[in-house]
N, C-alpha and C. Protein backbone atom coordinates (compact mmCIF):
# COMPACT_ATOMS: atom_id res chain seq x y z
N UNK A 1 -1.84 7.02 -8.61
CA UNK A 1 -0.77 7.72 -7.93
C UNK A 1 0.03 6.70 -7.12
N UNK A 2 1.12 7.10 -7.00
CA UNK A 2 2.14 5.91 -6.38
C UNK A 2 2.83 6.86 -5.49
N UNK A 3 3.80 5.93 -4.18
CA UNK A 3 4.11 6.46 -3.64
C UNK A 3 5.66 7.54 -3.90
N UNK A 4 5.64 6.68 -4.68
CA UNK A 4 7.04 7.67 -5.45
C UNK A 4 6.80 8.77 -5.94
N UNK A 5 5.59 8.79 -6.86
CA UNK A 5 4.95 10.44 -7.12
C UNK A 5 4.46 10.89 -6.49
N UNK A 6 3.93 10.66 -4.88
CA UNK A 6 3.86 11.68 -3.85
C UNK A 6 4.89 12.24 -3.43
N UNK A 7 6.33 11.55 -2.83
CA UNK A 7 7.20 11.98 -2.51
C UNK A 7 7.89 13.32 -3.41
N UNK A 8 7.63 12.81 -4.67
CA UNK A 8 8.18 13.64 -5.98
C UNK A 8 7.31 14.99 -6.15
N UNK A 9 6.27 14.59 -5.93
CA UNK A 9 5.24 16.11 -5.68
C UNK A 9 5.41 16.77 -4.72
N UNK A 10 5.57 16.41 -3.48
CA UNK A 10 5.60 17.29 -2.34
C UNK A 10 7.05 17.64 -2.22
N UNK A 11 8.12 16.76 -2.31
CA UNK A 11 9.61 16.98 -2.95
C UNK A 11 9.73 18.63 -3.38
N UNK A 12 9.20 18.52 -4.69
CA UNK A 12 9.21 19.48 -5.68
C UNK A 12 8.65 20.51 -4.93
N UNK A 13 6.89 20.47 -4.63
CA UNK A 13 6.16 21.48 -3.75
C UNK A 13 7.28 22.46 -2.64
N UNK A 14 8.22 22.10 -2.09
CA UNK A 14 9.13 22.44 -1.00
C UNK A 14 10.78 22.73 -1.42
N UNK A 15 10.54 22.53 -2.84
CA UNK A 15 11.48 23.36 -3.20
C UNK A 15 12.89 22.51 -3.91
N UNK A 16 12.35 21.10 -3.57
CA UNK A 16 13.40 20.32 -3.81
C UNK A 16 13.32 20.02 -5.34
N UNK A 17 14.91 19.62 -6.14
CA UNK A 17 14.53 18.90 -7.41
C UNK A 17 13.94 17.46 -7.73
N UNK A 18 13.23 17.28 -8.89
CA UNK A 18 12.63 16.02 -9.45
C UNK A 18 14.06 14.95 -10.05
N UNK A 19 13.68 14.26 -9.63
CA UNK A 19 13.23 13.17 -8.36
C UNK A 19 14.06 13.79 -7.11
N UNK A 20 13.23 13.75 -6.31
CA UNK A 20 13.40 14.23 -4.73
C UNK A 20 13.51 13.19 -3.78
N UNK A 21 12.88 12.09 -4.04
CA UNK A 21 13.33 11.03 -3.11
C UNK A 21 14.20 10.40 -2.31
N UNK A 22 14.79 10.64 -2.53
CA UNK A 22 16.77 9.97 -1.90
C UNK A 22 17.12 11.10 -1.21
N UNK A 23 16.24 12.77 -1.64
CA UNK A 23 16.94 13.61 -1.03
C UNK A 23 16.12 13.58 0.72
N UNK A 24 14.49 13.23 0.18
CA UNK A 24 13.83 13.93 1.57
C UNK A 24 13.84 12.57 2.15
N UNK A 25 14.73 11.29 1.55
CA UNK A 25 14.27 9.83 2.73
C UNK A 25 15.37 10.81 3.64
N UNK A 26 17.05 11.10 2.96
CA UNK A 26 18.08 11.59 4.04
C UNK A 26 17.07 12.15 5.25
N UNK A 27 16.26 13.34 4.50
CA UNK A 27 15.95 14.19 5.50
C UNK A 27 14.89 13.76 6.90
N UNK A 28 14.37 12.39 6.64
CA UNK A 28 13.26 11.86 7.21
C UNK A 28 14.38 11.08 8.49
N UNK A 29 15.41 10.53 7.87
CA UNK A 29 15.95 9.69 8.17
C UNK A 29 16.28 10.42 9.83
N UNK A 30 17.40 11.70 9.72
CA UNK A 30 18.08 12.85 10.26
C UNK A 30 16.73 13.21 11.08
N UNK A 31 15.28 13.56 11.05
CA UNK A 31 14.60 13.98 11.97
C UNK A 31 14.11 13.01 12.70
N UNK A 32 14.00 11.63 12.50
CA UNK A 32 13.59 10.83 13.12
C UNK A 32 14.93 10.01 14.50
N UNK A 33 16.07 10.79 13.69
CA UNK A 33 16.93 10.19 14.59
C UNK A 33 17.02 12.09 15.94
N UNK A 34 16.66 12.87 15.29
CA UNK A 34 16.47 13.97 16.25
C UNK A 34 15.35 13.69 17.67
N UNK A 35 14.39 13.22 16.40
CA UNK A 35 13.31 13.05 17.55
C UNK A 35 13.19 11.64 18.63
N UNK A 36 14.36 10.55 18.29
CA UNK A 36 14.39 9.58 18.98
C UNK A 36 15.49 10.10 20.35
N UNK A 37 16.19 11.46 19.86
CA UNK A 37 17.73 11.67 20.82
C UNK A 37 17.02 12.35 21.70
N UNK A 38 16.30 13.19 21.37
CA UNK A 38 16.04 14.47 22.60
C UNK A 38 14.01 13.99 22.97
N UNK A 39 13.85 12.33 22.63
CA UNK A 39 12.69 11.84 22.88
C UNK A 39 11.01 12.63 23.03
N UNK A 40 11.43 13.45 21.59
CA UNK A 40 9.90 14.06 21.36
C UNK A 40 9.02 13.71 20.69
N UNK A 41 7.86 14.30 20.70
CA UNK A 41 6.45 13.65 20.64
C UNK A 41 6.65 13.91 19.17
N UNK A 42 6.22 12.69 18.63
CA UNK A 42 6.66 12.40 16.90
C UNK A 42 5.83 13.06 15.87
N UNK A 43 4.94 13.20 16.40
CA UNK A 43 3.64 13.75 15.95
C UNK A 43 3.15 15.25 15.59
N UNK A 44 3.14 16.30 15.03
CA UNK A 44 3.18 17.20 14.91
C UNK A 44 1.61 17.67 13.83
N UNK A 45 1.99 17.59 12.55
CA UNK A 45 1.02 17.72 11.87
C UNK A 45 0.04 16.72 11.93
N UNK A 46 -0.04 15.24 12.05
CA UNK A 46 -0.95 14.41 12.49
C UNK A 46 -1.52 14.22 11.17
N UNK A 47 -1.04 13.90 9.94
CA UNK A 47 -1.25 13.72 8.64
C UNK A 47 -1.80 12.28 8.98
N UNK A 48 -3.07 12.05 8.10
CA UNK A 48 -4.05 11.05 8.44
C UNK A 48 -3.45 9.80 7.80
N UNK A 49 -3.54 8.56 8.03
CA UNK A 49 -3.24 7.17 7.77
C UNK A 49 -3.78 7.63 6.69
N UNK A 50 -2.82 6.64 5.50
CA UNK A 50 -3.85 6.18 4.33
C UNK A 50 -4.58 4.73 4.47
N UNK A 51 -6.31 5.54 3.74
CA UNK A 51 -7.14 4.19 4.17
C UNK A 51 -6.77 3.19 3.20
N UNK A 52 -6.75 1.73 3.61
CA UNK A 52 -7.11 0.82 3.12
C UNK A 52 -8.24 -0.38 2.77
N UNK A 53 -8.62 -0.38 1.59
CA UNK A 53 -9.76 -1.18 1.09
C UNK A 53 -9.47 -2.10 0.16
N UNK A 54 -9.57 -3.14 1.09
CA UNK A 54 -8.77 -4.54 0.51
C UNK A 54 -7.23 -4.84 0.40
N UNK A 55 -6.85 -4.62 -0.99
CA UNK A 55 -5.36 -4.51 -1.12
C UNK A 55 -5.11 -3.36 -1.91
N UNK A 56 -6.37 -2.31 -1.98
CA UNK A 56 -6.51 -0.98 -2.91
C UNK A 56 -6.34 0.44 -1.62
N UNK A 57 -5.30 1.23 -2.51
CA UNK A 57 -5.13 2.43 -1.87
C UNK A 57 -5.24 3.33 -2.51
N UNK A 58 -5.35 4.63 -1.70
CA UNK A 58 -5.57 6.14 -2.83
C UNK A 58 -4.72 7.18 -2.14
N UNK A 59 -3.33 7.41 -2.72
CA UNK A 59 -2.63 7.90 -2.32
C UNK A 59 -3.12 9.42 -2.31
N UNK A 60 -4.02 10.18 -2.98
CA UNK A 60 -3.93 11.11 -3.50
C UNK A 60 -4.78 12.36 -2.32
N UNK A 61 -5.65 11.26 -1.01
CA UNK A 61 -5.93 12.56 -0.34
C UNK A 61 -4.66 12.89 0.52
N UNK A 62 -3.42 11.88 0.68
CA UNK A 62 -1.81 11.96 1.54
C UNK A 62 -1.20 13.13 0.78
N UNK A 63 -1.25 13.15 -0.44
CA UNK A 63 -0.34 14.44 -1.45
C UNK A 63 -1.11 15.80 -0.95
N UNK A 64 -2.56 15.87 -1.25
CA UNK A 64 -3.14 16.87 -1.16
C UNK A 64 -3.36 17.36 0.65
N UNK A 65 -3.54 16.40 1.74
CA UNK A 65 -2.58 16.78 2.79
C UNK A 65 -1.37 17.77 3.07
N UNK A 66 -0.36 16.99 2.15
CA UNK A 66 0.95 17.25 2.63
C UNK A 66 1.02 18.94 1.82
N UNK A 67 0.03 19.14 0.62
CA UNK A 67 0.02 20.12 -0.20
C UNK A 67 -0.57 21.58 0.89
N UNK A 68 -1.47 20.69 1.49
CA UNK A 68 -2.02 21.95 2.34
C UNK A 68 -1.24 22.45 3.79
N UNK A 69 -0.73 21.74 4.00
CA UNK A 69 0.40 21.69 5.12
C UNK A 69 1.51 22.37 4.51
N UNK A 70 2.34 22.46 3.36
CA UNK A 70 2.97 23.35 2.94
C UNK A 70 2.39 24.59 2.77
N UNK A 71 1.04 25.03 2.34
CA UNK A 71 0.81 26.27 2.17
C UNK A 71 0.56 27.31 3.21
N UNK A 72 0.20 25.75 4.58
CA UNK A 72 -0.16 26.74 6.08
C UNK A 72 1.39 27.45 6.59
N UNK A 73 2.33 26.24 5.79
CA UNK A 73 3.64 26.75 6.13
C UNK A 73 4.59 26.00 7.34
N UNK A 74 4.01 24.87 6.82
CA UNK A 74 4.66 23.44 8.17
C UNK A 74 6.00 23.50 7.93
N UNK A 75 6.68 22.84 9.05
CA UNK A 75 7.96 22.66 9.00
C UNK A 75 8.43 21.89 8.23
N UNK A 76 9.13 22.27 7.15
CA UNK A 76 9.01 20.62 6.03
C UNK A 76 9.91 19.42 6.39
N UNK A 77 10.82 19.70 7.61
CA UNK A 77 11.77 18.49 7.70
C UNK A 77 10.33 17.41 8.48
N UNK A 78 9.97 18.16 9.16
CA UNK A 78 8.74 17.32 9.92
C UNK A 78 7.59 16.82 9.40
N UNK A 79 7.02 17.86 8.16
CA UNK A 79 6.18 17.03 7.32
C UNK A 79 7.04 16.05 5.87
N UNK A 80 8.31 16.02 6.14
CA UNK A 80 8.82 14.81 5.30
C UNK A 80 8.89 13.80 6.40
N UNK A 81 9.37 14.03 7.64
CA UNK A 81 9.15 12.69 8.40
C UNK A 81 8.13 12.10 8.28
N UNK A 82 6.92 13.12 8.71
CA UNK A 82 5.48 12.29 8.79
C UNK A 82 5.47 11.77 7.96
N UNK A 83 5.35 12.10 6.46
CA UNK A 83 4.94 11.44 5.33
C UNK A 83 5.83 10.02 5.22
N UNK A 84 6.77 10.17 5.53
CA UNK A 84 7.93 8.76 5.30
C UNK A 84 7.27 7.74 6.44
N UNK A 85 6.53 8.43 7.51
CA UNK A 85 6.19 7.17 8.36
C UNK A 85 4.95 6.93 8.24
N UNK A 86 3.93 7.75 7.64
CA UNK A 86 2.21 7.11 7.02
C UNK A 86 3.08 5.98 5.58
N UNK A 87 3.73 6.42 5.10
CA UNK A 87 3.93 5.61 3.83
C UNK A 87 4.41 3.89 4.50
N UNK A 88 5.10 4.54 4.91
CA UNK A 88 5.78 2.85 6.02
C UNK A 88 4.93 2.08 6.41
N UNK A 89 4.11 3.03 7.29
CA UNK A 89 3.26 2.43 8.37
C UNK A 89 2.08 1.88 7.21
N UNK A 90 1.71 2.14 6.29
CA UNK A 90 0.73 1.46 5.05
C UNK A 90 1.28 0.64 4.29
N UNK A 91 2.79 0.35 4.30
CA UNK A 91 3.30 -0.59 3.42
C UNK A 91 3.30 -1.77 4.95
N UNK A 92 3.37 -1.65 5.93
CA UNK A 92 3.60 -2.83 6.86
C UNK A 92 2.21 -3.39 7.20
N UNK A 93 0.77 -2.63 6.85
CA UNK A 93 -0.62 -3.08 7.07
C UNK A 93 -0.59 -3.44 6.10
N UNK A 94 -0.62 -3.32 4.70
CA UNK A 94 -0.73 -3.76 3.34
C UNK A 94 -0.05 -5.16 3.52
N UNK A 95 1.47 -5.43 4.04
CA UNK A 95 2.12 -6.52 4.19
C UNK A 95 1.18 -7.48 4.99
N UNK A 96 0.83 -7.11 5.89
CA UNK A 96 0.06 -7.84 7.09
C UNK A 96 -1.13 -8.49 6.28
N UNK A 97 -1.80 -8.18 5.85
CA UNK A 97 -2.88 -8.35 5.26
C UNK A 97 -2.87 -8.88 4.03
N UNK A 98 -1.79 -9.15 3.59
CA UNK A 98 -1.17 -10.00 2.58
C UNK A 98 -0.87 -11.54 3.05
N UNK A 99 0.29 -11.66 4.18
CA UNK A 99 0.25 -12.52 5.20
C UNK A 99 -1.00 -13.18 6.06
N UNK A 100 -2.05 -12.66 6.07
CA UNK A 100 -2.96 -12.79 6.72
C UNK A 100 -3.75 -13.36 5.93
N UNK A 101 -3.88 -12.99 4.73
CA UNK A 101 -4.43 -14.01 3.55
C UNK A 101 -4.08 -14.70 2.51
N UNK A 102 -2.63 -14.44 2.98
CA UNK A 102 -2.46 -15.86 1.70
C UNK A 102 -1.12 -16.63 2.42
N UNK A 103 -1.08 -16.36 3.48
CA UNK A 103 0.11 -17.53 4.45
C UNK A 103 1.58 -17.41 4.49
N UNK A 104 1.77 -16.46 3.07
CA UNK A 104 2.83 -15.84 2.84
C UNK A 104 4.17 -15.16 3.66
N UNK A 105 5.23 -16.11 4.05
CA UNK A 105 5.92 -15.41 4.73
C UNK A 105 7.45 -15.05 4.35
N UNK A 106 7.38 -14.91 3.17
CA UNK A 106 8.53 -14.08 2.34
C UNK A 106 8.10 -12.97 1.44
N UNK A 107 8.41 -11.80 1.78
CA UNK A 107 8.37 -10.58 1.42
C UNK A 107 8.79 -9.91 0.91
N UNK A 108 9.04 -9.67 -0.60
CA UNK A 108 9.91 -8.73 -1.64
C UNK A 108 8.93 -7.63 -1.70
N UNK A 109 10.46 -6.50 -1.39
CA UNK A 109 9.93 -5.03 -2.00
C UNK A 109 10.79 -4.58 -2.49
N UNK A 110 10.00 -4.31 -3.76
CA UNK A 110 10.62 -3.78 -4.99
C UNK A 110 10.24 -2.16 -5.09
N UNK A 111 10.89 -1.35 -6.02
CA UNK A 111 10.49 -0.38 -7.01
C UNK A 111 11.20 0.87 -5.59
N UNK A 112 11.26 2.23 -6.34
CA UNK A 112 11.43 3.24 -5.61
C UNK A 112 11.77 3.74 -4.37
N UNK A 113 10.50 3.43 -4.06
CA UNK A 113 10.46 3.45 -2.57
C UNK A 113 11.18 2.63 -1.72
N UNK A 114 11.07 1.31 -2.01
CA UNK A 114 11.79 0.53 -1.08
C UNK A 114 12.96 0.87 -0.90
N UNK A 115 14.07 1.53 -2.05
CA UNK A 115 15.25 2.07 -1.74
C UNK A 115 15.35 2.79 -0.11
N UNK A 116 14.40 3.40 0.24
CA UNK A 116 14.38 4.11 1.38
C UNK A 116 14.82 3.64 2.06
N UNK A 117 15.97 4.30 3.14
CA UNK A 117 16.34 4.15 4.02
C UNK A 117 14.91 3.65 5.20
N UNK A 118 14.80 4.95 5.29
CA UNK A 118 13.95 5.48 5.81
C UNK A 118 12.52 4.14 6.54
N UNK A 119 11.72 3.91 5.12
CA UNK A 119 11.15 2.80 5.13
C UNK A 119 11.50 1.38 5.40
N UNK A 120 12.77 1.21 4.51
CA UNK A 120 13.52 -0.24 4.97
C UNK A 120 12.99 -0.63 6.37
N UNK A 121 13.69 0.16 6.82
CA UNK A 121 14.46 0.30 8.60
C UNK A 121 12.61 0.29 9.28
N UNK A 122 11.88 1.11 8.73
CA UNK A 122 10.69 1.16 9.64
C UNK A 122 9.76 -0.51 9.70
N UNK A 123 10.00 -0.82 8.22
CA UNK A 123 9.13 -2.15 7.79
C UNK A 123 10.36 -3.06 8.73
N UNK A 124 11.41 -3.14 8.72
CA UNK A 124 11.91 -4.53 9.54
C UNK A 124 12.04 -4.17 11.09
N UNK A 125 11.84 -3.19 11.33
CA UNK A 125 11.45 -3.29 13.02
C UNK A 125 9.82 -3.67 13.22
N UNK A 126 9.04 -3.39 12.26
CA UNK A 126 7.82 -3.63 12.44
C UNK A 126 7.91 -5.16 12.56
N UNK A 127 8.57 -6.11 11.53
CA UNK A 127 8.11 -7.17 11.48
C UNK A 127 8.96 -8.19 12.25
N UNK A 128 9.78 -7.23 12.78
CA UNK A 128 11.28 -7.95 13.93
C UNK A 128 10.72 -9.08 15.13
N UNK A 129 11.21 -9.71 14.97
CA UNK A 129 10.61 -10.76 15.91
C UNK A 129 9.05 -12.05 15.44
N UNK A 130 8.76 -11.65 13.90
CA UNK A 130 7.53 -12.14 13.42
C UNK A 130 8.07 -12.83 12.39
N UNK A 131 7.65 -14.50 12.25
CA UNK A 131 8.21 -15.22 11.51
C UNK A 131 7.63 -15.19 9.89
N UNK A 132 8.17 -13.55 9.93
CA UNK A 132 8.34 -13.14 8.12
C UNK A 132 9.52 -12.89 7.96
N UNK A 133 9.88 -13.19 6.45
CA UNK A 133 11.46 -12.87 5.87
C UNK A 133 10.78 -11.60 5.09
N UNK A 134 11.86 -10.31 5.43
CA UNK A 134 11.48 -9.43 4.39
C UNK A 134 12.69 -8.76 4.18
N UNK A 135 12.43 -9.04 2.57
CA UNK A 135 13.87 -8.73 1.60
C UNK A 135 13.34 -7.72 0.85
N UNK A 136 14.76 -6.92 0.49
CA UNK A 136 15.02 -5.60 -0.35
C UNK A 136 15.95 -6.12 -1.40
N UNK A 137 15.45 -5.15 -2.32
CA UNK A 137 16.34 -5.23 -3.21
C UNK A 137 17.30 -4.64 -3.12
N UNK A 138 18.69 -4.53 -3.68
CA UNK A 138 19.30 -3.32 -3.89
C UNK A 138 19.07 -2.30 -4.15
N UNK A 139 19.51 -1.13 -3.28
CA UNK A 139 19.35 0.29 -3.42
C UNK A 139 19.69 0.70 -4.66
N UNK A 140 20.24 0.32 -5.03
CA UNK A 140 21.18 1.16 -6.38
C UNK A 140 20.42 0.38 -7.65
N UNK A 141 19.98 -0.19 -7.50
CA UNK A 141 18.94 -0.89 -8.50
C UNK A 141 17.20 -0.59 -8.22
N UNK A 142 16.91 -0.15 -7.17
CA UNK A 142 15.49 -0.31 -7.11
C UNK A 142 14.99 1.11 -7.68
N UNK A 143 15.99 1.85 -7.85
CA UNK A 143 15.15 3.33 -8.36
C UNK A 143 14.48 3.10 -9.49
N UNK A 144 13.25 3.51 -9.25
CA UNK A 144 11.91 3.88 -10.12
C UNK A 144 11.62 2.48 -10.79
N UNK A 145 12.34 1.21 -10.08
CA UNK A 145 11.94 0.20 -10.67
C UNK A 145 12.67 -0.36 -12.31
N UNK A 146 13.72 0.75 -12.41
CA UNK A 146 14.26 0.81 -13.47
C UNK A 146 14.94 -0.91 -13.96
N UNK A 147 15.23 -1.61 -13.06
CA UNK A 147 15.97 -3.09 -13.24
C UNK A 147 14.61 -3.86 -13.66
N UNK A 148 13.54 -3.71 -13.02
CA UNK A 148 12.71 -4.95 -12.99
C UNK A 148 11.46 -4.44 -14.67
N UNK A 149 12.05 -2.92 -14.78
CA UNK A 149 11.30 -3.10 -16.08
C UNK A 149 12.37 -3.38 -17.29
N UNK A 150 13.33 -3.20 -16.99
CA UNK A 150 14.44 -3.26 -18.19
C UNK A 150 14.48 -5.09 -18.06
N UNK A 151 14.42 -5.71 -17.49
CA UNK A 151 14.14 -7.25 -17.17
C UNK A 151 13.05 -7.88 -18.13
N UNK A 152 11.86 -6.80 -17.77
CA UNK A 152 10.28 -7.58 -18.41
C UNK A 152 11.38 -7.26 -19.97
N UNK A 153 11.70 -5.58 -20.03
CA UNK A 153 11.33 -5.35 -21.51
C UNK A 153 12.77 -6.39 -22.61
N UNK A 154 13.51 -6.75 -21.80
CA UNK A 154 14.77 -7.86 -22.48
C UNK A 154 14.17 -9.13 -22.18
N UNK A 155 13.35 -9.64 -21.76
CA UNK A 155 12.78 -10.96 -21.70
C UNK A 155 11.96 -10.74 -22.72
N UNK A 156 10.63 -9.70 -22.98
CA UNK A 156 10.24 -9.55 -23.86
C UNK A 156 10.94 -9.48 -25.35
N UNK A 157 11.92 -9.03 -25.67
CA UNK A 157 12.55 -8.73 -26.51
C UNK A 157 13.61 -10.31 -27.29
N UNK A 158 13.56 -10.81 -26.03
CA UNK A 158 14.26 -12.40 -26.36
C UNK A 158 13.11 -13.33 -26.61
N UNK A 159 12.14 -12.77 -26.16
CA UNK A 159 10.97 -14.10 -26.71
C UNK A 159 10.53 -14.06 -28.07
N UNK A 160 10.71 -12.53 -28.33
CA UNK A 160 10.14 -11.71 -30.33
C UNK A 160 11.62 -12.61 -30.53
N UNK A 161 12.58 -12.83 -30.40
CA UNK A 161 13.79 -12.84 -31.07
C UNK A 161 14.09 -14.37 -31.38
N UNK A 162 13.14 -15.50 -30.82
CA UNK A 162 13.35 -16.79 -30.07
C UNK A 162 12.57 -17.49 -32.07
């Protein structure tokens, strides 16, 4: 499971169309700037960190979370925030711990997700002031990773052709 097919599941779960992503980063984006204006407690449903073991994650007890939180009948602009900031907040420990073991201080994120507003913005305040470079790709290119496989599959295709 990836983080793009959580978003896309719980997306869908709440009513939104497939692919939902671009729709619920807007919406994450818009409550997080609510809850920074009128300075409320960010926290609501309290949707659990995803654990990490090693550089391995399991997205799938975060979906089934966010699944049961729709059925109690959560507020969904608030359980799309949460979810946009456990996803963040695990892509900036995942980063860390990357940095931390292999010295690494240039940072590409690719594929789906990174398009996020949402995330962008959360991963470079995290790492603001910490002598890491962390680069995005283009938005308009990073959906579903669509550039970097059409890349492998025309490199592939020029090497059969070579």
């Amino acid at each position: 499971l990836a983080f793009g097919q959580v978003l896309d599941r719980v997306g869908v779960a709440l009513g939104f169309q497939f692919p939902s992503g671009s729709e619920l980063d807007k919406i994450a984006v818009k409550r997080r700037e609510i809850i920074k204006k009128l300075q409320l407690n960010n926290k609501t449903l309290n949707l659990k960190r995803i654990p990490i073991d090693g550089f391995e994650i399991n997205l799938s007890g975060l979906e089934t979370q966010c699944q049961r939180e729709i059925l109690r009948g959560a507020e969904p602009d608030m359980l799309i925030y949460e979810l946009f900031s456990v996803i963040a907040e695990c892509l900036c420990q995942l980063t860390d711990k990357v940095i931390a073991q292999t010295g690494c201080s240039n940072i590409l994120y690719t594929g789906g997700v990174s398009a996020s507003c949402f995330v962008r913005d959360q991963i470079e305040r995290y790492f603001s002031g910490q002598p890491v470079r962390v680069i995005f790709g283009n938005p308009s290119l990073s959906s579903d990773n669509a550039v970097g496989i059409a890349y492998l599959g025309g490199k592939k295709l020029w090497q059969l052709n070579q």
